[in-house]
Protein backbone atom coordinates (compact mmCIF):
# COMPACT_ATOMS: atom_id res chain seq x y z
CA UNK A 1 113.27 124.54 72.93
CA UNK A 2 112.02 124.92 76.49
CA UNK A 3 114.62 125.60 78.59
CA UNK A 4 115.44 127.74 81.70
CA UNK A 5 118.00 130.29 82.69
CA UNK A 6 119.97 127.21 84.62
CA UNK A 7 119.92 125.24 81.53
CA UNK A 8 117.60 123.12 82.64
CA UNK A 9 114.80 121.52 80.14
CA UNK A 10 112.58 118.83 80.78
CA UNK A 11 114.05 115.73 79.24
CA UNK A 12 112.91 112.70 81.99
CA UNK A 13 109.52 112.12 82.75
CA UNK A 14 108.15 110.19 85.79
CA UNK A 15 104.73 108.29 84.77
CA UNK A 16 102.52 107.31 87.51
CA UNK A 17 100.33 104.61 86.04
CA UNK A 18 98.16 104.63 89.53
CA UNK A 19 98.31 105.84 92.35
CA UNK A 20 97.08 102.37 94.24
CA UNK A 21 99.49 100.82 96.19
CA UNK A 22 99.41 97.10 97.77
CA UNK A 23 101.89 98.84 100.50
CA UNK A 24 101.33 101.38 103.12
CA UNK A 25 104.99 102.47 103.94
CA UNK A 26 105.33 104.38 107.08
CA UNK A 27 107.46 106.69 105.06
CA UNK A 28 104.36 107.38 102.61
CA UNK A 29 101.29 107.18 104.26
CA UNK A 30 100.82 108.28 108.09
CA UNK A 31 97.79 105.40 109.31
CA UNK A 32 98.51 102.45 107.82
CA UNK A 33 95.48 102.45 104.88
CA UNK A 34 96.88 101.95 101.74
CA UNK A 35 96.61 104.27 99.21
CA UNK A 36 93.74 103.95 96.20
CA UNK A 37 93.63 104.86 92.86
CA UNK A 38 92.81 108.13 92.28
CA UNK A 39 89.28 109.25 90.71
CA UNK A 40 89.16 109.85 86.97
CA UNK A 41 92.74 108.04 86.34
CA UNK A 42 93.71 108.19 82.52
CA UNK A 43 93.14 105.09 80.38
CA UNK A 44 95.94 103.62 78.72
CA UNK A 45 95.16 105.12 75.86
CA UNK A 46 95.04 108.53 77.21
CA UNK A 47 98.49 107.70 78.34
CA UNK A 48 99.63 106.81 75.16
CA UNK A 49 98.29 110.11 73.56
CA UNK A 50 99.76 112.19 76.34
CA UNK A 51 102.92 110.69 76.57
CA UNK A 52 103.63 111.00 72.59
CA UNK A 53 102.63 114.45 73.39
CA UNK A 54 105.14 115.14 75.69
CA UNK A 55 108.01 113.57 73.78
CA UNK A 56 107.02 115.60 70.55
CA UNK A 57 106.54 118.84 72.98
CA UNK A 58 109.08 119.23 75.64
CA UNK A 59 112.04 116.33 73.85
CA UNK A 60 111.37 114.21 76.56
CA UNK A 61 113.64 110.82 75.90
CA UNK A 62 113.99 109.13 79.02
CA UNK A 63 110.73 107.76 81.06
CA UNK A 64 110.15 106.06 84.32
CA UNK A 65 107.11 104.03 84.89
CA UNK A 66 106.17 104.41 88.30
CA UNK A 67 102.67 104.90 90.51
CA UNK A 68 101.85 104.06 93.44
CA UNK A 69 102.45 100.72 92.41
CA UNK A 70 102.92 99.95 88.68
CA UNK A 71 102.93 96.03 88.23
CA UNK A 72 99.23 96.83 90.01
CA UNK A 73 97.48 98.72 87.47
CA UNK A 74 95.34 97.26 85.49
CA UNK A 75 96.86 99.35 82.65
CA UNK A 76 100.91 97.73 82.54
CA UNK A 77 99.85 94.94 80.45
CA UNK A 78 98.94 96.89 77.78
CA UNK A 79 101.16 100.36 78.06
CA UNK A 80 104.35 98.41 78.75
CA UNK A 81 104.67 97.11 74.78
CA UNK A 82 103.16 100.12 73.62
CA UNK A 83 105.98 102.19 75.74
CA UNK A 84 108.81 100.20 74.51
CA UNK A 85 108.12 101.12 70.99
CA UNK A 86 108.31 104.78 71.50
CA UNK A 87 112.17 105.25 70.30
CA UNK A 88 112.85 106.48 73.89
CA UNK A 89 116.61 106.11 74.85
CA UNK A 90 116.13 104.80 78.33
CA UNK A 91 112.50 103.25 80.30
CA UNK A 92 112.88 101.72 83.17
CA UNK A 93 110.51 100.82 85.70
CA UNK A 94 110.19 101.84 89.88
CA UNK A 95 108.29 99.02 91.91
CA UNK A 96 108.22 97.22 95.13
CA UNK A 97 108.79 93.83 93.73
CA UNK A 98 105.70 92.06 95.50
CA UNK A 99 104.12 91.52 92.07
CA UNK A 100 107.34 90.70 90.32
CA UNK A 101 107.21 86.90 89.75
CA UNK A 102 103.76 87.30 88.24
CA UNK A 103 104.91 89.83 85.92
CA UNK A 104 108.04 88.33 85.17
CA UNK A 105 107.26 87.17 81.91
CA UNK A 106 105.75 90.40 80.47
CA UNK A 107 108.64 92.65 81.35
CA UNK A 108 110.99 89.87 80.12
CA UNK A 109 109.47 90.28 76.92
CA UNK A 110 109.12 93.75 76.63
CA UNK A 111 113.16 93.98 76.75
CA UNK A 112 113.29 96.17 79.59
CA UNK A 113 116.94 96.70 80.66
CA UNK A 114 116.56 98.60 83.94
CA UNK A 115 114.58 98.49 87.03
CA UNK A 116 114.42 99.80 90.18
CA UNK A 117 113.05 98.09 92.70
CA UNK A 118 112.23 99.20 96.57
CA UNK A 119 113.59 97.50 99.35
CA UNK A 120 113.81 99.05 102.69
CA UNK A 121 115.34 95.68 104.93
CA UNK A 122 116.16 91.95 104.76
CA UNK A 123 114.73 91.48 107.72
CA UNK A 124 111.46 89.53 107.31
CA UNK A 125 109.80 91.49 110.81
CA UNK A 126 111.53 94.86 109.80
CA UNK A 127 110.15 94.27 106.25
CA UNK A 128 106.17 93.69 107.18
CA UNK A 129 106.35 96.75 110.07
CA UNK A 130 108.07 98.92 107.58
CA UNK A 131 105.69 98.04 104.46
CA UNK A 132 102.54 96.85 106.54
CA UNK A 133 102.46 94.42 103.63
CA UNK A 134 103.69 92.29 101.78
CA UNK A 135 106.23 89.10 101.87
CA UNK A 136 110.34 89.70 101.99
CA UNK A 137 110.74 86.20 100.20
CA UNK A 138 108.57 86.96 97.30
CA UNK A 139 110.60 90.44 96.66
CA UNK A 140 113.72 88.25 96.93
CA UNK A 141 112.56 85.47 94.77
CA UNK A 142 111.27 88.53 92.03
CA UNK A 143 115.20 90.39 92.03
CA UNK A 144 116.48 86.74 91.03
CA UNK A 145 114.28 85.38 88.68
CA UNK A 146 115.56 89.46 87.02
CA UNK A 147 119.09 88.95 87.17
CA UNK A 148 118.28 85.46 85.78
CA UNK A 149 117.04 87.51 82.32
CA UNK A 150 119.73 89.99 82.80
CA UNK A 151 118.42 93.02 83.74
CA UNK A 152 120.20 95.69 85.58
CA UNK A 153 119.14 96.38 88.92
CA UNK A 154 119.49 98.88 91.01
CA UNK A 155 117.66 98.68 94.76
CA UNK A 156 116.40 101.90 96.84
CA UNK A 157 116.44 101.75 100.48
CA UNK A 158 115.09 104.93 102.72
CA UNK A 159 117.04 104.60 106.07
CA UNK A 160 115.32 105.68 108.98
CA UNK A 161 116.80 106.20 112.46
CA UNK A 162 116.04 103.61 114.81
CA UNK A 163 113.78 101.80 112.14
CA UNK A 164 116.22 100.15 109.54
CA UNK A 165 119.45 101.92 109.84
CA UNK A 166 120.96 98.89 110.89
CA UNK A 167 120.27 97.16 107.90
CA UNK A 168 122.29 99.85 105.46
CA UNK A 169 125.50 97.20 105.95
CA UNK A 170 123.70 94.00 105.49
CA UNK A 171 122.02 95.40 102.00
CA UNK A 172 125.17 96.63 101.07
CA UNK A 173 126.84 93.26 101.17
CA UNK A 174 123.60 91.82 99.92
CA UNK A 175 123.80 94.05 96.57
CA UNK A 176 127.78 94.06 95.79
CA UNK A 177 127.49 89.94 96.29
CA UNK A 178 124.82 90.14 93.48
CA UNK A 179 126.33 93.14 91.24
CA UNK A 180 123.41 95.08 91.83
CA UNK A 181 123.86 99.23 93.06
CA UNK A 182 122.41 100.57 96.18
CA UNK A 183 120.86 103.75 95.92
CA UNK A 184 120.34 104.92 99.57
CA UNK A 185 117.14 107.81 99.46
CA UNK A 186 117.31 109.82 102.19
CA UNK A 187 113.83 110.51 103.78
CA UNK A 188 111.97 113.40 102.42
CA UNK A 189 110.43 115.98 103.86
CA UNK A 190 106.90 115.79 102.14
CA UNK A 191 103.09 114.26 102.77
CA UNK A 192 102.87 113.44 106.73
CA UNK A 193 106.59 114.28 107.53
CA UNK A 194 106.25 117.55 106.19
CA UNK A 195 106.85 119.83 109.30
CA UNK A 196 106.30 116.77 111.64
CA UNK A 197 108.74 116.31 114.45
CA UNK A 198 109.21 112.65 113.14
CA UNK A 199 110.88 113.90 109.99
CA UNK A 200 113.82 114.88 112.01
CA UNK A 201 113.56 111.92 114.10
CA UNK A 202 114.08 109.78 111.68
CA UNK A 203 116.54 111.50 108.76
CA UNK A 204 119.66 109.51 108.53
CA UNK A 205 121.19 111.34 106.20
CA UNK A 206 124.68 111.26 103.84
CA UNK A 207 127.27 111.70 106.45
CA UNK A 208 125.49 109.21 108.64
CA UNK A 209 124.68 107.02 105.91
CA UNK A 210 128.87 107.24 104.55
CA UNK A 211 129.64 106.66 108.60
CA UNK A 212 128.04 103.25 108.84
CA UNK A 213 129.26 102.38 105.61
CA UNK A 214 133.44 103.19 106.48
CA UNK A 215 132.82 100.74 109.35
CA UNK A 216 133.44 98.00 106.82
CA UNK A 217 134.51 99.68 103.47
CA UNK A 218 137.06 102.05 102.02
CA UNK A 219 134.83 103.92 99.26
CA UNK A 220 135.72 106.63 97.00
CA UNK A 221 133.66 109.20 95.14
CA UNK A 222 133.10 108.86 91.64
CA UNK A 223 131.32 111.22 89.00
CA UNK A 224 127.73 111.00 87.71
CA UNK A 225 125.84 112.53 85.07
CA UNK A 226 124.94 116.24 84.95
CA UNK A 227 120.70 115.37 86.02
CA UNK A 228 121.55 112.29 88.44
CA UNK A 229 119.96 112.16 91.51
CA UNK A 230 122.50 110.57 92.96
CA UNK A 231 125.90 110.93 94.80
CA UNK A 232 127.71 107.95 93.23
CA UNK A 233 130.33 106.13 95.17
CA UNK A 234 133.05 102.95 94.51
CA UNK A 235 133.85 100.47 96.58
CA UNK A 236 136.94 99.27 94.76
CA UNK A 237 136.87 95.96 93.37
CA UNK A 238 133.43 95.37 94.85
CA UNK A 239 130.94 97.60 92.90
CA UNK A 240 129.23 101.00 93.76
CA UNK A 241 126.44 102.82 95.20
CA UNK A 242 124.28 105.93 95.33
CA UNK A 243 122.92 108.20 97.78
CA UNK A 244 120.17 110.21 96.75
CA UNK A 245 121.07 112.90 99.16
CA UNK A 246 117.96 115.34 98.64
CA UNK A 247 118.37 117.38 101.89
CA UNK A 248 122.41 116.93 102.37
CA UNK A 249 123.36 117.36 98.88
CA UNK A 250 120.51 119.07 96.57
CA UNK A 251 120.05 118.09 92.61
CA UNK A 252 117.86 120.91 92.09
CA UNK A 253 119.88 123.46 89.71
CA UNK A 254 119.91 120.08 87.05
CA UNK A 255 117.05 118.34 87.77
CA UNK A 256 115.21 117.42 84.26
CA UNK A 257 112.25 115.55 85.38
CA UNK A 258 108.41 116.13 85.08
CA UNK A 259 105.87 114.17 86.23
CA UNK A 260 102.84 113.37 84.51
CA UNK A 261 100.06 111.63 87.67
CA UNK A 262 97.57 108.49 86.81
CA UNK A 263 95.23 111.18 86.36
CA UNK A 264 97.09 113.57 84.17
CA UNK A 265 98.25 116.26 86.09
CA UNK A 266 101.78 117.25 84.95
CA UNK A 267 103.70 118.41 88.56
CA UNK A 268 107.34 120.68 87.45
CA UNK A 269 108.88 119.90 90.96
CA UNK A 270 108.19 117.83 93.90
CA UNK A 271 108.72 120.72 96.06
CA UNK A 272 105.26 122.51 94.78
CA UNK A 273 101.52 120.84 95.01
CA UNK A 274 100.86 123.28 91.44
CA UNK A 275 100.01 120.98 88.79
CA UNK A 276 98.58 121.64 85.16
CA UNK A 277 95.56 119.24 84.17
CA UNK A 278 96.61 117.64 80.94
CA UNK A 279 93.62 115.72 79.90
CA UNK A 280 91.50 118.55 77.62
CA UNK A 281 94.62 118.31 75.48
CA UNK A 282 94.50 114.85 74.67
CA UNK A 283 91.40 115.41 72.76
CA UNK A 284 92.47 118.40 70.32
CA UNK A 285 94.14 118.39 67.10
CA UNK A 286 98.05 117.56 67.22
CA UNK A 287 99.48 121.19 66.52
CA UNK A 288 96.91 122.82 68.79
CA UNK A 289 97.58 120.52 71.95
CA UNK A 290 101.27 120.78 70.96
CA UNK A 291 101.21 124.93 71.41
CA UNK A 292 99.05 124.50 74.29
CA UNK A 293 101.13 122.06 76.36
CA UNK A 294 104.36 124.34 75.81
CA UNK A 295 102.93 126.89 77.25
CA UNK A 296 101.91 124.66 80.21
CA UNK A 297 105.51 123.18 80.09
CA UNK A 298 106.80 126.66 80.61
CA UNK A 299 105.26 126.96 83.91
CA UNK A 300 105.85 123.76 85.19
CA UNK A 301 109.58 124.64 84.53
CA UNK A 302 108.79 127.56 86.26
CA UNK A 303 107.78 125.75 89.49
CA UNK A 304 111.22 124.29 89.81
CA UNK A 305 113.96 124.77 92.74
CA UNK A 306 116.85 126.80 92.58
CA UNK A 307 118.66 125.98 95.63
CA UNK A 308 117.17 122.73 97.31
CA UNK A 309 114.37 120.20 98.50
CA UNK A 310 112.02 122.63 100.27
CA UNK A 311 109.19 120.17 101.35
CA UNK A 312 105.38 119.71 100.17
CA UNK A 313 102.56 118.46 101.84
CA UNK A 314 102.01 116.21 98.44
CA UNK A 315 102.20 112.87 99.03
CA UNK A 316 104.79 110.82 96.40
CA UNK A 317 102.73 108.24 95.70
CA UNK A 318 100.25 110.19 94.23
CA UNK A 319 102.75 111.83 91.61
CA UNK A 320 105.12 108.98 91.14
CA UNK A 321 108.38 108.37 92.06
């Protein structure tokens, strides 16, 4: 077992499938160009091999599929069945909804229970200057046609001061109305924030967040599992959400992810731009790769905080989500 001296093993695994994008969130990326895919990505057979690696290797039973964006990669079509029948305990999926309607059917099919989806406003100027792309109604019209199949949803939001704070109440409403939890993320300190004088400009973080929030609710904290991200609250009788409090709160001492990039580079922590290259394994013998990749798995667990969210100039999009 590979495991730590917090207890901490690698059990969740983040899977960017790209690292293209058909955003450019001001958050993410600092001029406005959206973001490619990266040179030498793994096919989706490479993926495959990898990722049964990994669960045989480190236990992992819990996997995100994220990029960039996911639903853009040419490889979903054909990793997303081959994913679901990999006795996992829990996949979901991280996306920004744009391509949601024309993926609809696929992901209904592939009995997907749980997806996250990004949305940062519902208002249809605030949406375009935040995401320099895309269409608010189409996002909207994708998160119903999901609750239509029964999916669980939750929705991320990134407040930023004097950019969308405003619009923390109105999602709010939006989501309890619709059964669907909040997760608010507060703005990390990594790619073209890190040690920019924006960052600070912009964090809105937990107790700011919780103060716009009592303006109209009484909410109560509730408990959450020993490797969530997320503060969990309860508005009673209305529903919950999260706050993914990275700089107020840190998850670090149980965090339980790895990240495996669209060109397979494993990354232990967000905090650290190490990674370990991956792909020479996929082409040796099962037991060899297997006694390699623990050894690489060691480090990467290695690379992990102790206390909190220290920054990196690594951008997110390139590692996943």
């Amino acid at each position: 077992m590979i495991v730590d001296q917090f207890g901490r093993q690698f059990r969740n695994l983040r899977l960017s499938l790209t690292a293209a994008c058909n955003y450019a969130c001001t958050y993410c990326v600092p001029d406005g160009k959206r973001l490619l895919a990266a040179s030498s990505e793994l096919s989706a057979q490479q993926m495959i091999r990898a990722l049964k690696l990994l669960i045989d290797t480190a236990g992992i039973d819990k996997l995100r599929i994220t990029g960039g964006e996911p639903l853009l990669s040419p490889k979903f079509d054909e990793l997303l069945p081959a994913i679901t029948q990999m006795g996992l305990s829990d996949i979901s999926i991280t996306t920004n909804g744009q391509l949601v309607p024309r993926k609809a059917r696929l992901i209904i099919d592939s009995g997907i229970q749980r997806i996250n989806l990004s949305l940062d406003t519902l208002n249809a100027e605030k949406f375009r200057s935040i995401a320099r792309s895309g269409d608010l109604a189409t996002v909207l019209r994708g998160i119903e046609i999901l609750q239509e199949a029964g999916i669980r949803l939750k929705i991320n939001m990134v407040p930023m001061r004097n950019q969308n704070h405003d619009q923390i109440l109105p999602l709010l409403e939006y989501c309890l109305s619709r059964n669907i939890e909040l997760r608010f993320i507060e703005l990390m300190n990594m790619g073209h924030l890190q040690g920019s004088p924006l960052y600070r400009q912009q964090f809105f973080g937990m107790h700011d967040i919780l103060g716009q929030i009592a303006q109209n609710y009484e909410y109560v904290r509730t408990d959450a599992p020993f490797d969530s991200t997320a503060v969990r609250f309860e508005i009673p009788g209305r529903g919950f959400f999260g706050i993914i409090a990275n700089e107020s709160e840190p998850f670090c001492k149980s965090c339980t992810r790895i990240r495996l990039s669209s060109n397979g580079e494993l990354y232990g922590c967000l905090s650290s731009a190490k990674s370990y290259p991956m792909t020479q394994l996929l082409e040796l013998p099962n037991p060899i790769a297997m006694a390699k990749l623990q050894d690489v798995l060691y480090g990467a667990l290695a690379d992990k905080q102790t206390l909190g969210f220290s920054g990196e100039v690594t951008v997110m999009k390139f590692i996943g989500g």
